[in-house]
C-alpha atoms as a PDB file:
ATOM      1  CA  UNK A   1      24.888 134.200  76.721  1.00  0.00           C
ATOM      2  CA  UNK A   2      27.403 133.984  74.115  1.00  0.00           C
ATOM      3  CA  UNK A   3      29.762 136.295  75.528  1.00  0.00           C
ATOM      4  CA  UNK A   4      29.173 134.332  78.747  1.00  0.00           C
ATOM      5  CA  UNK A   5      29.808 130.811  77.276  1.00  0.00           C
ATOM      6  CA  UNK A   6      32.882 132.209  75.243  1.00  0.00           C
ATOM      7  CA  UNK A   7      34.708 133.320  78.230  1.00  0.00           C
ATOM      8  CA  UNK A   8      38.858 132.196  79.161  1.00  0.00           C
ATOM      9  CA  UNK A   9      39.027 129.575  81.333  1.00  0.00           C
ATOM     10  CA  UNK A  10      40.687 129.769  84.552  1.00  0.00           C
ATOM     11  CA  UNK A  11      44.565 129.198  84.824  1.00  0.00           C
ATOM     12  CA  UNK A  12      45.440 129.680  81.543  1.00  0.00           C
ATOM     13  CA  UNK A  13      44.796 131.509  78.108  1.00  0.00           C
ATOM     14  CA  UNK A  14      42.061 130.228  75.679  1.00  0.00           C
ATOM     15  CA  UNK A  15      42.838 127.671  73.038  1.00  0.00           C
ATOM     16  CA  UNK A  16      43.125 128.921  69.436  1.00  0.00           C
ATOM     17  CA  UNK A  17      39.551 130.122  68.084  1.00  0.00           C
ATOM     18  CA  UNK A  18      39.494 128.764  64.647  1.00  0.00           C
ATOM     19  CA  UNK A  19      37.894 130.649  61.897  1.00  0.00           C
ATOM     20  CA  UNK A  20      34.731 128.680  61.458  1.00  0.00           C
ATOM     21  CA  UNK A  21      33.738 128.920  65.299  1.00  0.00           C
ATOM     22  CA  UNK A  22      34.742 129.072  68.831  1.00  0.00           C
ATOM     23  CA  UNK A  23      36.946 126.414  70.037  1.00  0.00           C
ATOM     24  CA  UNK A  24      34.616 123.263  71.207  1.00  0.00           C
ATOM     25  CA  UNK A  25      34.112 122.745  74.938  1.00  0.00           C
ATOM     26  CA  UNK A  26      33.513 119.537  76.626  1.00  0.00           C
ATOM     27  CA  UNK A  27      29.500 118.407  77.464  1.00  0.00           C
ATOM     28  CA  UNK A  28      30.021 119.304  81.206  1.00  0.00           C
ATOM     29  CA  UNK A  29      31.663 122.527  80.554  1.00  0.00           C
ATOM     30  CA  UNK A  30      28.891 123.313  78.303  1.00  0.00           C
ATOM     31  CA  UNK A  31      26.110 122.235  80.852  1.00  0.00           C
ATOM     32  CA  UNK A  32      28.303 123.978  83.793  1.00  0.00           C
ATOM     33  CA  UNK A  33      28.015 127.142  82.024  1.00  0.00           C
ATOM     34  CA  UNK A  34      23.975 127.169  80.814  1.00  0.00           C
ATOM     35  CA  UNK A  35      23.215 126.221  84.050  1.00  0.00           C
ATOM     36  CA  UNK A  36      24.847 128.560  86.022  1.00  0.00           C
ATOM     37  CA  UNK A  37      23.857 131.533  83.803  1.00  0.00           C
ATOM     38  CA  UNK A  38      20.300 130.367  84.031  1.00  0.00           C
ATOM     39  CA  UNK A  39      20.959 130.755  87.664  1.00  0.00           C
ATOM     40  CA  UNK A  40      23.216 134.098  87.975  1.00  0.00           C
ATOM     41  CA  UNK A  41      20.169 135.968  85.538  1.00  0.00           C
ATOM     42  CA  UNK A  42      17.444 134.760  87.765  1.00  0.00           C
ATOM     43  CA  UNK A  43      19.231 135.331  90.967  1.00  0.00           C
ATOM     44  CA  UNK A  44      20.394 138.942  89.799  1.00  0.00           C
ATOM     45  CA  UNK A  45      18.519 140.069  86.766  1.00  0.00           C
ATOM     46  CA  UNK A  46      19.837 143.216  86.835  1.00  0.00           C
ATOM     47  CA  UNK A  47      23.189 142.520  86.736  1.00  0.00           C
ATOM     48  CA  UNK A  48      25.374 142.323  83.438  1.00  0.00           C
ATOM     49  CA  UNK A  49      27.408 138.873  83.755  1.00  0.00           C
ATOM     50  CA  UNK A  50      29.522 140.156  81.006  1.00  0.00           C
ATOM     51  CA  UNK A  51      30.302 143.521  83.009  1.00  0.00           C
ATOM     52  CA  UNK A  52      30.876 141.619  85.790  1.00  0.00           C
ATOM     53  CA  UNK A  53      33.562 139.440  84.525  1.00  0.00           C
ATOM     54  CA  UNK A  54      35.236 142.412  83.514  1.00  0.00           C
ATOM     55  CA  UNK A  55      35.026 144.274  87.033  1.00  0.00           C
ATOM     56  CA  UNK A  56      38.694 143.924  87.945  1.00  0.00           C
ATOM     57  CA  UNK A  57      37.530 144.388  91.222  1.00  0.00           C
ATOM     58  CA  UNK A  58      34.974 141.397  91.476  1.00  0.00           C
ATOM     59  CA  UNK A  59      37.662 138.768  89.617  1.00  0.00           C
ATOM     60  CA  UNK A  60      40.167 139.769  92.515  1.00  0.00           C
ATOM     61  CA  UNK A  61      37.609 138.739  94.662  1.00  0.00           C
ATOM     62  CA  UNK A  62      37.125 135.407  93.023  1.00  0.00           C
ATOM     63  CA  UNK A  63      40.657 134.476  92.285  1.00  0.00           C
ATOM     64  CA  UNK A  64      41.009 130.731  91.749  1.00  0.00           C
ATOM     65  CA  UNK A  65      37.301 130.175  91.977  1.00  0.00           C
ATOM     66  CA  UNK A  66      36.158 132.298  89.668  1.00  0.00           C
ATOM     67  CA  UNK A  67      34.971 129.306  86.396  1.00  0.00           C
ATOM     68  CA  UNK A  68      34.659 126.958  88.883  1.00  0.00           C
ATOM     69  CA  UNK A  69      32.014 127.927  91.229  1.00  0.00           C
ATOM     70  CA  UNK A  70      28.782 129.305  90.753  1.00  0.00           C
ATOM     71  CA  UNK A  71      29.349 132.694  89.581  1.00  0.00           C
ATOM     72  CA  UNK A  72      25.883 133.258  91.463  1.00  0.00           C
ATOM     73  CA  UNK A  73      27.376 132.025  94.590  1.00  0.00           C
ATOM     74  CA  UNK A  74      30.831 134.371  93.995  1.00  0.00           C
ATOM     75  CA  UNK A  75      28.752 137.199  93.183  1.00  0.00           C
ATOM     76  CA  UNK A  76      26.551 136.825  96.575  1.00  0.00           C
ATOM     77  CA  UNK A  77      29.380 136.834  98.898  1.00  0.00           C
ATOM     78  CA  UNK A  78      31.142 139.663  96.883  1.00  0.00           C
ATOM     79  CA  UNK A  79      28.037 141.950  97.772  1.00  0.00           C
ATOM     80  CA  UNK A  80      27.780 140.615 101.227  1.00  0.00           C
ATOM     81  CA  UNK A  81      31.983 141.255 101.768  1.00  0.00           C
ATOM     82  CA  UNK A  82      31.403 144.588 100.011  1.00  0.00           C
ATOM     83  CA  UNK A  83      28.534 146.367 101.954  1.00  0.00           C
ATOM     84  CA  UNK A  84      29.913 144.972 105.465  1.00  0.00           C
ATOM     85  CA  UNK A  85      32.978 146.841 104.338  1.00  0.00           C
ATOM     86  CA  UNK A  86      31.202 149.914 102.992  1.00  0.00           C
ATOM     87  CA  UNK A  87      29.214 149.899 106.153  1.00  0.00           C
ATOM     88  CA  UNK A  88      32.519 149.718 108.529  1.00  0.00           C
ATOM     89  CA  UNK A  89      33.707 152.664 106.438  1.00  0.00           C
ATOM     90  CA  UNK A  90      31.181 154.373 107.277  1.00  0.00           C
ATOM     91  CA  UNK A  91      30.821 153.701 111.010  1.00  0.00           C
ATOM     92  CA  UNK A  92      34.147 154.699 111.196  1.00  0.00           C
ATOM     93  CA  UNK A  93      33.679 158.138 109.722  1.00  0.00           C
ATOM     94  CA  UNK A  94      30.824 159.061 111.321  1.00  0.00           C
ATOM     95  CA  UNK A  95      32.752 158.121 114.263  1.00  0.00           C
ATOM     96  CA  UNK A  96      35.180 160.181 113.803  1.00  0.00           C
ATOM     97  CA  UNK A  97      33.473 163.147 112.681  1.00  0.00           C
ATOM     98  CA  UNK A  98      31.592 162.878 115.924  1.00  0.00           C
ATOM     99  CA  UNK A  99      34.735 163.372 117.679  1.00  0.00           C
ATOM    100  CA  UNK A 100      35.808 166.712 116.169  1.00  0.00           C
ATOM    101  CA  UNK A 101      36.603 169.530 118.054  1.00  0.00           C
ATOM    102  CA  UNK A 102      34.146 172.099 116.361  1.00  0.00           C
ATOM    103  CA  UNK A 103      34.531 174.709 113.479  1.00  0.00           C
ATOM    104  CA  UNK A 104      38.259 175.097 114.563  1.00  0.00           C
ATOM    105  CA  UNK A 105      38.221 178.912 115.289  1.00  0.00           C
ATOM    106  CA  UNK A 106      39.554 181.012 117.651  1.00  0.00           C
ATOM    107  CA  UNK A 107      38.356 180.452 121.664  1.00  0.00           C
ATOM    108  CA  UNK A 108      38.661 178.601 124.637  1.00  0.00           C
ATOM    109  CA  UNK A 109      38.933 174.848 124.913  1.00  0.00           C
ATOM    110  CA  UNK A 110      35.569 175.123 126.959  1.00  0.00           C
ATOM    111  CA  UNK A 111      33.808 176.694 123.636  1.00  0.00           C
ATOM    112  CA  UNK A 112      34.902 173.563 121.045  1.00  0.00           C
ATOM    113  CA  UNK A 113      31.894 171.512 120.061  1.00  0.00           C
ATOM    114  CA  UNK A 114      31.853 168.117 118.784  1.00  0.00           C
ATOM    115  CA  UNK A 115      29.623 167.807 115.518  1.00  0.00           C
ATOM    116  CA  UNK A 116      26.680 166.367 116.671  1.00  0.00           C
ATOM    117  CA  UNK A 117      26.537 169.771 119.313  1.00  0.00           C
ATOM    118  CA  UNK A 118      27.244 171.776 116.333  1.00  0.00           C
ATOM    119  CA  UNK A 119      24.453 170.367 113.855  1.00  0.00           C
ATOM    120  CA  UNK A 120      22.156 171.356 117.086  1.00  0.00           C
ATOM    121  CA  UNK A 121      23.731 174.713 117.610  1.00  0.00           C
ATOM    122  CA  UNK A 122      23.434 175.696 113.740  1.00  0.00           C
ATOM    123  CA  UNK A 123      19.733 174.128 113.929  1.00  0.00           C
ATOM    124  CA  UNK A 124      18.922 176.552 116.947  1.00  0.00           C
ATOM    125  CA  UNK A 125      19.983 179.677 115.062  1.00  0.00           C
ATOM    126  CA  UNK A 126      18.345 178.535 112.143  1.00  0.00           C
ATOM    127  CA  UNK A 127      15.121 178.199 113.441  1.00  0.00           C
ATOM    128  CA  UNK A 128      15.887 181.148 116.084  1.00  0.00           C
ATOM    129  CA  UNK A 129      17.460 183.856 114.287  1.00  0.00           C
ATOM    130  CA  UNK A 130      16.774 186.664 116.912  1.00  0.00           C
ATOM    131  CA  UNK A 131      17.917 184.156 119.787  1.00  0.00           C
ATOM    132  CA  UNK A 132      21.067 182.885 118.209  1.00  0.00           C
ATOM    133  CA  UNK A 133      24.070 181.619 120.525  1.00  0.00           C
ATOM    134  CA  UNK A 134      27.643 181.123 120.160  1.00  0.00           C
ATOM    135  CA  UNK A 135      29.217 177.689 120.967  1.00  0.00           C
ATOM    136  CA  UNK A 136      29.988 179.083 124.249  1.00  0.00           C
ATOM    137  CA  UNK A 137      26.581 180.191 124.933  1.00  0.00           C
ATOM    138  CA  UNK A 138      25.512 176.925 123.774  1.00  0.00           C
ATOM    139  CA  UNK A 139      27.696 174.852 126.189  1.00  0.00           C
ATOM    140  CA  UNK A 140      26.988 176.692 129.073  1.00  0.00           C
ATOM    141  CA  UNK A 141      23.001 176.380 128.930  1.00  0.00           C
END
């Protein structure tokens, strides 16, 4: 909690730590702080709050709110924002790898496969290895 409580504020570089100790903070800072790393550990006990404020990625994210909110609260809607896009990125690959046209060899434009017909094709001849067809054969059955 220490490197938690010790953190720069927002807006601005930290006061002068004097030798003896880290620079004081004000009674609501204080209680800010325990509070809402009681709540961050319990919400997320796996995650490292100290880690986290370092993930360039994550104080993007927060901008302006980051020391302000409830890093609990920030951290939430960064995994929420973060799988939806994940999960978009990956909708949109699969779509377009379902739109291929095939292996891209030689042939006709009648004997191009998309990958979905290919995954079946190359799970036909694996299973039938004295029936096997080519992506021709396969279209035209």
């Amino acid at each position: 909690m220490e490197e938690w409580k010790n953190r720069e504020p927002v807006g601005g570089t930290a006061a002068p730590v004097p030798e003896e100790g880290p620079a004081a903070e004000t009674p609501a800072e204080d209680d800010f702080i325990a509070r809402d790393y009681e709540e961050f550990t319990r919400r997320f006990p796996d995650v490292d709050p100290g880690e986290l404020e370092n993930d360039g990625m994550f104080r993007r994210f927060c901008g302006s709110r980051f020391g302000r909110e409830s890093l609990a609260e920030l951290y939430a809607d960064f995994v929420t924002i973060t799988r939806a896009v994940w999960e978009a990125a990956r909708l949109s690959a699969d779509d377009k790898r379902s739109r291929t046209t095939g292996t891209g060899g030689a042939g006709g434009g009648d004997s191009r496969l998309t990958a979905a017909q290919q995954r079946s094709l190359d799970e036909w001849n694996a299973a039938n290895p004295g029936m096997k067809m080519t992506a021709r054969e396969f279209l035209s059955r």
